[in-house]
Protein backbone atom coordinates (compact mmCIF):
# COMPACT_ATOMS: atom_id res chain seq x y z
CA UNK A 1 149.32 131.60 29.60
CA UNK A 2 148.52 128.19 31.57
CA UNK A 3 152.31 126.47 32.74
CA UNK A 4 152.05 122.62 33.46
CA UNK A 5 154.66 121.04 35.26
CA UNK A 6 155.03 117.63 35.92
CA UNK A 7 156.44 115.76 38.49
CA UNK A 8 156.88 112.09 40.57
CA UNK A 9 158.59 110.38 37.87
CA UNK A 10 161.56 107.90 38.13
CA UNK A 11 163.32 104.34 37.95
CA UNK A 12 160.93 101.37 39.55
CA UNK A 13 160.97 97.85 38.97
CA UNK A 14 158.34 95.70 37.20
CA UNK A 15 155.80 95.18 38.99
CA UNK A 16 155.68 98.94 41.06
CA UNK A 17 153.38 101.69 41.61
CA UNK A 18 154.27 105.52 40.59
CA UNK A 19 152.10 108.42 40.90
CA UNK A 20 152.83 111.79 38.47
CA UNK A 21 151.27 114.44 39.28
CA UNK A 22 150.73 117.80 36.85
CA UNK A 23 150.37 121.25 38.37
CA UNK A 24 148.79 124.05 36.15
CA UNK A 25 149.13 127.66 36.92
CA UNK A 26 147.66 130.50 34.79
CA UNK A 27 144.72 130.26 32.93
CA UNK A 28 141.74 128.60 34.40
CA UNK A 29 142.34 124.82 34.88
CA UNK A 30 138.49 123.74 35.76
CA UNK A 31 137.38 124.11 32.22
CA UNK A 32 139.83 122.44 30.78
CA UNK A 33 139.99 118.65 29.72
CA UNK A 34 143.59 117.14 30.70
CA UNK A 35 145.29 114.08 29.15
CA UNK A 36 148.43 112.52 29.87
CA UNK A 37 150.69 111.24 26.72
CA UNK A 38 154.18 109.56 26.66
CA UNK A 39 156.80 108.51 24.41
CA UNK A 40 159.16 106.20 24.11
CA UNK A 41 162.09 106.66 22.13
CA UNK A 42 161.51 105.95 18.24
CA UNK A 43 157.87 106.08 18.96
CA UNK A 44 155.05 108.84 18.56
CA UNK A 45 153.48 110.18 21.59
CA UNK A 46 150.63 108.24 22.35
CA UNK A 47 147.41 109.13 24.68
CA UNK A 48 147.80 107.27 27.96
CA UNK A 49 144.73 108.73 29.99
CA UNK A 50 142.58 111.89 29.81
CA UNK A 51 139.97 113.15 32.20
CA UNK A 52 136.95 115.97 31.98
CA UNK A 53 137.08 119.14 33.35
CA UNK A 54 134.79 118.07 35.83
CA UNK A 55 136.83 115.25 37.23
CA UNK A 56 134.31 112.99 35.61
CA UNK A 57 134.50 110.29 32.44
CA UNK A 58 138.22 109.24 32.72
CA UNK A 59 139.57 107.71 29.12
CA UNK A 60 142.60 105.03 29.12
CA UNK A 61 144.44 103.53 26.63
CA UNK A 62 143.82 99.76 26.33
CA UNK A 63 147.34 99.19 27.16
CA UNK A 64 146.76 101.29 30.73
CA UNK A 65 143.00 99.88 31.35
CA UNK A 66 142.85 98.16 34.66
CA UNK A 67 146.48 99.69 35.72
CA UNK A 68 146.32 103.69 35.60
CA UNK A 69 144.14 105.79 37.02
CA UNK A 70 143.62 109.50 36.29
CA UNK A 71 142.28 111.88 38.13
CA UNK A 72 142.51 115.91 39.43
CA UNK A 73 141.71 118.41 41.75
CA UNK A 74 140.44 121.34 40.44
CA UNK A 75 140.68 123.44 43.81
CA UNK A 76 144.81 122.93 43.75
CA UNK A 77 144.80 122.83 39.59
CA UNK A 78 146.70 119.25 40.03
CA UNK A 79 146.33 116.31 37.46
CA UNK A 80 147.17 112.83 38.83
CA UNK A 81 148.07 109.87 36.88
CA UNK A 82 148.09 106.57 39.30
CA UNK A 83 149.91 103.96 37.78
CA UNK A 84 150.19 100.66 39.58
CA UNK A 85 151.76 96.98 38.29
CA UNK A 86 154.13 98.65 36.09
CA UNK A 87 155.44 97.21 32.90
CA UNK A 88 158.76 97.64 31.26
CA UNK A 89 157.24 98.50 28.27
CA UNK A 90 155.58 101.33 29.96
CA UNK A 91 159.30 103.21 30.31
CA UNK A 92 158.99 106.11 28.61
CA UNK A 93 158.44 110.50 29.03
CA UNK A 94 154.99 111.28 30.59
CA UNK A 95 153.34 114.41 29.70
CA UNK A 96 150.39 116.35 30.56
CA UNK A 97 148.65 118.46 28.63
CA UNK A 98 145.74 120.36 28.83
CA UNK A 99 142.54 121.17 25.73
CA UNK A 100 141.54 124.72 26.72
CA UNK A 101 138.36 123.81 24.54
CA UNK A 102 136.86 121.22 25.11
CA UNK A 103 133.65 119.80 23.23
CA UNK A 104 130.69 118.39 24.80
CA UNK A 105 130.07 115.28 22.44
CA UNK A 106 133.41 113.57 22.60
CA UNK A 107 136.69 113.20 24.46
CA UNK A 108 139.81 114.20 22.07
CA UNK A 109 142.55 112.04 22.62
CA UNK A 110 144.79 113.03 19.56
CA UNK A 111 147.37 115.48 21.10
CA UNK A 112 146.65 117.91 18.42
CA UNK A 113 143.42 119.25 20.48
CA UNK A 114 145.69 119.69 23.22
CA UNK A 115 146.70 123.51 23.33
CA UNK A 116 149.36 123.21 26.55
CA UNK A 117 151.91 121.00 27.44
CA UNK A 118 154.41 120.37 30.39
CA UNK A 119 158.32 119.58 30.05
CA UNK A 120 157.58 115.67 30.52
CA UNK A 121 159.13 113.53 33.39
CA UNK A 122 160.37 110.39 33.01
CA UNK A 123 159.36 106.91 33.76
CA UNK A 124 162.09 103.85 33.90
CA UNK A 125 160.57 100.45 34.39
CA UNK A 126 163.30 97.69 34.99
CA UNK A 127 162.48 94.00 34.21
């Protein structure tokens, strides 16, 4: 059974920088394809960023492009989301989540594919 558990979230104002990380234990995190969702309250969850097993072909949300950055490191099974000129409309729980199968053709964003999940930490952006 693969545990995620995320951390680094918190209150910053507009404008800021906040890293989460995700760290997985069990299971066997280099084959897996890792996103991070969030949700605001009264919304879905939405994809925010994913990233390949193999660290390569990161995917952002056009709301994210140019201000998040995923990435991981497979050798200490962490997931990083980078997230720099934050926006208040960016406040919301970040998750991680991880698709223990993968496919070769496309990158799944819906978080239906996505077969683990942390406990979410959250993100407060004051204007």
């Amino acid at each position: 059974q693969v545990q995620l558990v995320e951390s680094g979230g918190g209150l910053v104002q507009a404008g800021g920088s906040l890293m989460l990380s995700c760290a997985a234990s069990g299971g066997t995190f280099s084959r897996y394809d890792m996103g991070w969702f969030r949700q605001a309250p009264g919304n879905e969850r939405e994809f925010v960023a994913g990233i390949r097993w193999s660290g390569g072909s990161p995917h952002y949300a056009d709301s994210v492009k140019g201000r998040f950055t995923i990435s991981r490191d497979n050798a200490k099974k962490t997931v990083f989301l980078q997230m720099n000129n934050l926006k208040p409309e960016d406040t919301a729980v970040y998750y991680c989540a991880a698709d223990e199968h993968p496919v070769a053709w496309i990158f799944r964003i819906a978080s239906k594919y996505y077969d683990y999940w942390g406990q979410g930490t959250q993100v407060t952006v004051s204007s």
